[in-house]
Protein backbone atom coordinates (compact mmCIF):
# COMPACT_ATOMS: atom_id res chain seq x y z
CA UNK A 1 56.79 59.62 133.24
CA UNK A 2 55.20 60.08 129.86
CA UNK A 3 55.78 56.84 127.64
CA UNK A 4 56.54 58.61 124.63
CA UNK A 5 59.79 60.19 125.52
CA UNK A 6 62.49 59.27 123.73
CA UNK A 7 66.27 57.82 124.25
CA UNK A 8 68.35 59.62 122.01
CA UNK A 9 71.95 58.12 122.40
CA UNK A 10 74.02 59.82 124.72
CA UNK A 11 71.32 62.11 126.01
CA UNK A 12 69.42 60.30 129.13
CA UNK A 13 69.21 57.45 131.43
CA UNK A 14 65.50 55.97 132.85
CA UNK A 15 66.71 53.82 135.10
CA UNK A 16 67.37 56.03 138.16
CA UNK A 17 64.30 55.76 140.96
CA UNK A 18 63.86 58.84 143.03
CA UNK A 19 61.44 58.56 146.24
CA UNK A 20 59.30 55.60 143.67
CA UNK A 21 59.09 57.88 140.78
CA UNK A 22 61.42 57.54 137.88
CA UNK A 23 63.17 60.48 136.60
CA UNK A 24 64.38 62.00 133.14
CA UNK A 25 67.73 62.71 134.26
CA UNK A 26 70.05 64.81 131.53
CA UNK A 27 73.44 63.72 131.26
CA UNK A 28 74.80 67.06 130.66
CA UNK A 29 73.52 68.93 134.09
CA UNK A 30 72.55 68.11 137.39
CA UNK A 31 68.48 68.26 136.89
CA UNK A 32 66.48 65.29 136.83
CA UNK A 33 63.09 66.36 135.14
CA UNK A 34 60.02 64.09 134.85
CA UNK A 35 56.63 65.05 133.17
CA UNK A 36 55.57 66.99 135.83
CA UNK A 37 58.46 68.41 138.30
CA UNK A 38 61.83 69.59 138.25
CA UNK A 39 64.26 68.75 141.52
CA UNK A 40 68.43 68.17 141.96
CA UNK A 41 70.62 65.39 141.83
CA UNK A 42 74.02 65.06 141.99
CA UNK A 43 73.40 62.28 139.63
CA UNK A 44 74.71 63.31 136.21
CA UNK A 45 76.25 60.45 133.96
CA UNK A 46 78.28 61.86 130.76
CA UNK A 47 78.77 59.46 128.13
CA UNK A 48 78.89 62.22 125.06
CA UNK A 49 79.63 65.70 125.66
CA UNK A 50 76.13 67.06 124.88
CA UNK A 51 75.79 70.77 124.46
CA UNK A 52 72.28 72.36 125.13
CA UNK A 53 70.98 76.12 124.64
CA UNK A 54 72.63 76.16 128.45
CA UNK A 55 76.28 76.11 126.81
CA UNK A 56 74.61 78.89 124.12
CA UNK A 57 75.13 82.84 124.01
CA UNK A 58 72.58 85.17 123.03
CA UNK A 59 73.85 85.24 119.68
CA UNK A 60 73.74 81.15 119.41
CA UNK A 61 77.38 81.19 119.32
CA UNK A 62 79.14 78.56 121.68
CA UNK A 63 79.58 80.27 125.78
CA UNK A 64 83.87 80.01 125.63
CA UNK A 65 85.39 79.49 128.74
CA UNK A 66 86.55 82.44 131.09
CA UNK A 67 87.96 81.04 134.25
CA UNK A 68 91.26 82.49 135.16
CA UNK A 69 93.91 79.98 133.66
CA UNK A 70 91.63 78.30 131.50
CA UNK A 71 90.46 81.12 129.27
CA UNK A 72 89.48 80.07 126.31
CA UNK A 73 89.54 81.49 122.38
CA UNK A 74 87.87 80.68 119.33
CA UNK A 75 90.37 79.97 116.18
CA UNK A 76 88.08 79.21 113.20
CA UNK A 77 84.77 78.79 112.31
CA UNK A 78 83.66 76.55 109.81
CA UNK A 79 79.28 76.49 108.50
CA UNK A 80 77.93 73.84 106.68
CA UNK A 81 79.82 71.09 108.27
CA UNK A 82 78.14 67.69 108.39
CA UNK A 83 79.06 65.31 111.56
CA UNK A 84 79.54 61.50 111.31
CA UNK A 85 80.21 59.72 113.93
CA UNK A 86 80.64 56.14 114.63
CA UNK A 87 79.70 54.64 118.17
CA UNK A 88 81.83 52.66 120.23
CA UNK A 89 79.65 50.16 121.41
CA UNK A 90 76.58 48.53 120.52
CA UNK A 91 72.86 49.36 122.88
CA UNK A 92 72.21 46.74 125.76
CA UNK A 93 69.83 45.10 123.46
CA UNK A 94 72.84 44.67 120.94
CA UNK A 95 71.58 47.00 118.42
CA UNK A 96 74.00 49.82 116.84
CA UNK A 97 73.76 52.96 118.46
CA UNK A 98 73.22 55.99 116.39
CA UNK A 99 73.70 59.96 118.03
CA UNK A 100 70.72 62.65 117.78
CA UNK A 101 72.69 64.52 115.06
CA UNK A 102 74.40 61.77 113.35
CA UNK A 103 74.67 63.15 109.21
CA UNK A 104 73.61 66.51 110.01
CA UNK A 105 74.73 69.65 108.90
CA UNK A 106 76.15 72.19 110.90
CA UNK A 107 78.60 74.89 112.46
CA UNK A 108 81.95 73.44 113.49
CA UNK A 109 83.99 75.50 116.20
CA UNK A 110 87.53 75.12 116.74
CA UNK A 111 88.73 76.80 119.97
CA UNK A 112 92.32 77.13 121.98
CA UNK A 113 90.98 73.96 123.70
CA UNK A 114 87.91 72.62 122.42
CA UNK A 115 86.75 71.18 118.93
CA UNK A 116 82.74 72.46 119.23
CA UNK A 117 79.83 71.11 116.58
CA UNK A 118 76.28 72.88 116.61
CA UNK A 119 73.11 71.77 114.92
CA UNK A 120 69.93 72.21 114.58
CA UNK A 121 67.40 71.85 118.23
CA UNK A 122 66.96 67.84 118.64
CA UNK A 123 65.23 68.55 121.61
CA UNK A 124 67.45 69.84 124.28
CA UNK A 125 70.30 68.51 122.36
CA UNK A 126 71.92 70.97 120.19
CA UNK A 127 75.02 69.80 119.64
CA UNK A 128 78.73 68.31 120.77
CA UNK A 129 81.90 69.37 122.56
CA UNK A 130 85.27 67.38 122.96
CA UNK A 131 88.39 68.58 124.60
CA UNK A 132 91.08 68.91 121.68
CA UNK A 133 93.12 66.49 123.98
CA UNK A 134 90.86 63.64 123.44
CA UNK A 135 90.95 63.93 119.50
CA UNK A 136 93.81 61.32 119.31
CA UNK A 137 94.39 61.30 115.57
CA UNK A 138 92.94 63.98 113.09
CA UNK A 139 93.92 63.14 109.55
CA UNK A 140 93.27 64.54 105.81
CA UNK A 141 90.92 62.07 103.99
CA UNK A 142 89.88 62.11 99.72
CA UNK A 143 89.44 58.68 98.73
CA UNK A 144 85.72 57.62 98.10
CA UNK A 145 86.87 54.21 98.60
CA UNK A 146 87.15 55.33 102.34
CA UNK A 147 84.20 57.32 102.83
CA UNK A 148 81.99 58.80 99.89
CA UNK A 149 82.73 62.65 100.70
CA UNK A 150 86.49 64.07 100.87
CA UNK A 151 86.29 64.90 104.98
CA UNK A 152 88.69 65.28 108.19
CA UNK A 153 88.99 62.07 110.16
CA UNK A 154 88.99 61.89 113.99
CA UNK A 155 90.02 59.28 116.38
CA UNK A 156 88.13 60.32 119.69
CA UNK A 157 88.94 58.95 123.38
CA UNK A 158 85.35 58.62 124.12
CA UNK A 159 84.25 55.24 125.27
CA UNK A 160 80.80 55.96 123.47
CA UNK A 161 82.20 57.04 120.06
CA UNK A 162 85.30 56.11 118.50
CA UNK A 163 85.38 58.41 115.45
CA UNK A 164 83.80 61.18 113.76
CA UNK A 165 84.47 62.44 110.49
CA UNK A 166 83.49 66.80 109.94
CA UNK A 167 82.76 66.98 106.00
CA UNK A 168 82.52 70.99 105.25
CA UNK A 169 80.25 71.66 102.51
CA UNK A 170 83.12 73.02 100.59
CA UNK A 171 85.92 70.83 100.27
CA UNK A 172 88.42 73.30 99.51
CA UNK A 173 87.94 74.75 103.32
CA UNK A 174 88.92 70.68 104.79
CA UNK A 175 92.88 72.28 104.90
CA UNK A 176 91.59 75.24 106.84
CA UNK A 177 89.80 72.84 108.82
CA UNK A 178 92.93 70.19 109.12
CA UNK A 179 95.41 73.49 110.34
CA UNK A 180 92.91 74.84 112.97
CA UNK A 181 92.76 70.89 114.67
CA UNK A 182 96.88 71.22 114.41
CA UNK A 183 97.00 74.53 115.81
CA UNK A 184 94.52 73.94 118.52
CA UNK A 185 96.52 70.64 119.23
CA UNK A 186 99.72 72.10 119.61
CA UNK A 187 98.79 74.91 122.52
CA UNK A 188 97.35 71.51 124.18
CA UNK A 189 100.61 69.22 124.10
CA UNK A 190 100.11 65.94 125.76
CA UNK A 191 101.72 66.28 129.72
CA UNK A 192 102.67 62.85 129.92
CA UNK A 193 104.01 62.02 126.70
CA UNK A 194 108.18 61.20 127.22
CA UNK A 195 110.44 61.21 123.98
CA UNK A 196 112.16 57.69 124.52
CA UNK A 197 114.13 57.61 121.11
CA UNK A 198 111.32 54.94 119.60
CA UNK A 199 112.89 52.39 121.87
CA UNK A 200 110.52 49.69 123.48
CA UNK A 201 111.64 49.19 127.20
CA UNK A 202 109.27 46.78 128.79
CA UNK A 203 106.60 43.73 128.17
CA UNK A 204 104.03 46.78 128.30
CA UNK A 205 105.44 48.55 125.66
CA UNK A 206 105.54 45.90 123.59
CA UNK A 207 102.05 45.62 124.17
CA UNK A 208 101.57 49.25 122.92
CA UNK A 209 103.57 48.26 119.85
CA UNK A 210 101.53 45.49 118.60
CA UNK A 211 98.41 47.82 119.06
CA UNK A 212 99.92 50.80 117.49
CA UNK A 213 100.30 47.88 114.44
CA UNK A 214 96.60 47.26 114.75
CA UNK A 215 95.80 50.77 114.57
CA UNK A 216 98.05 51.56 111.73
CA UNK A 217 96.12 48.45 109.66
CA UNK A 218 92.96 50.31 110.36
CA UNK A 219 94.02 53.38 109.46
CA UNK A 220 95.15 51.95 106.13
CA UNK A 221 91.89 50.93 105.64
CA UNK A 222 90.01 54.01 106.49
CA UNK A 223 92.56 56.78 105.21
CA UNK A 224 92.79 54.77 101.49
CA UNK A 225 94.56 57.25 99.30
CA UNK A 226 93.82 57.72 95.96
CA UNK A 227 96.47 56.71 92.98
CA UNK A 228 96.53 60.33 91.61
CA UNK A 229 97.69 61.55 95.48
CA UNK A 230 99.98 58.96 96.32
CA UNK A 231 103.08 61.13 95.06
CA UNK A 232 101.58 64.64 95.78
CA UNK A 233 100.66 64.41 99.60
CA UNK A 234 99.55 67.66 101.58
CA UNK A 235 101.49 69.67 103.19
CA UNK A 236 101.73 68.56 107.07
CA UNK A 237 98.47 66.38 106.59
CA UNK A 238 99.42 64.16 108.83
CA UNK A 239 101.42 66.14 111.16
CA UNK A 240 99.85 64.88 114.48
CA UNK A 241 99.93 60.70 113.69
CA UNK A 242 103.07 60.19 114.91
CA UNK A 243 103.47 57.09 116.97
CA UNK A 244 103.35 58.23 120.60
CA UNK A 245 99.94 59.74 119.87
CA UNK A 246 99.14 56.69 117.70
CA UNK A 247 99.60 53.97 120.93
């Protein structure tokens, strides 16, 4: 395999070995590609949702799903959107990870069940899908003191990325942005969720508790608010953090 390929994060694994050769193997399909051949493999490992031209139309727009009770519809559209996104974990080597697109500017796509972001080519990689159901947390956030550029904040069930923060290139579209996560989020309610009345029933609910209070600290410290907003808060900006999806 050539030795200048390169390991963008979430993108590919080298250490697979197929019949003594190693193989490229794309973590988004089930091909294995080296330098100089092409074959199958069942082996596929998914640690980001990657999108490729694969998961393209014609038209560059994202391929929605058809399949008969999981059709699938686009709600917004947002261009201009920059993606930041911090990892979850460090490299084996102990350095900090860093994704292919990471501070780029692009389209943001907010479907009946997915929450889509396109960029530019970085080699097959051209961009990221999540299931609305794994965005945990999406929350309003202004405060420089939190992150230099007003933007929406996402808490992702990923174990490779933790959160990712969309900043539209006009900040007067974040709301739009904000109500198409809600209304996405609401046609995809959480089937296990139970309404217990706040009450904590059992030593592993307490557990949930205390780490709902360490979440809640780090929110504080990520969502700062500034003085001038404290009294006027946006409407339903922070309809979705209630405390079952915050544990």
């Amino acid at each position: 395999m050539d030795a200048e390929l390169e390991k963008p994060f979430g993108i590919y694994t080298y250490d697979r070995e197929v019949k003594s050769e190693y193989y490229l193997v794309c973590m988004t399909g089930a091909t294995a590609v080296t330098s100089s051949t092409a074959i199958t493999t069942n082996y596929v490992e998914i640690r980001m949702n990657i999108l490729t031209s694969a998961d393209l139309t014609a038209e560059g727009m994202p391929l929605l799903r058809t399949g008969q009770g999981d059709e699938e519809f686009l709600l917004a559209s947002f261009s201009g959107v920059e993606i930041h996104a911090t990892p979850s974990n460090e490299s084996d080597n102990g350095e900090a990870q860093t994704l292919a697109h990471n501070n780029s500017a692009g389209a943001l796509f907010v479907t009946t069940s997915r929450v889509l972001w396109l960029g530019s080519p970085v080699g097959p990689h051209i961009g990221y899908g999540w299931e609305i159901s794994a965005v945990t947390l999406h929350a309003i956030s202004r405060d420089p003191a939190a992150f230099p550029k007003p933007c929406l904040y996402c808490q992702i069930s990923n174990e490779d990325v933790s959160e990712v923060r969309f900043v539209p290139a006009d900040d007067k579209t974040l709301q739009e942005v904000f109500d198409a996560f809600c209304k996405s989020a609401e046609m995809n309610p959480d089937d296990d969720e139970e309404d217990d009345d706040g009450w904590i029933c059992d030593e592993d609910e307490v557990a949930d508790g205390a780490r709902a209070a360490q979440l809640a600290a780090h929110l504080d410290s990520v969502l700062h608010v500034s003085p001038e907003f404290e009294n006027a808060p946006e409407s339903g900006q922070f309809d979705d953090a209630d405390e079952d999806e915050l544990l």
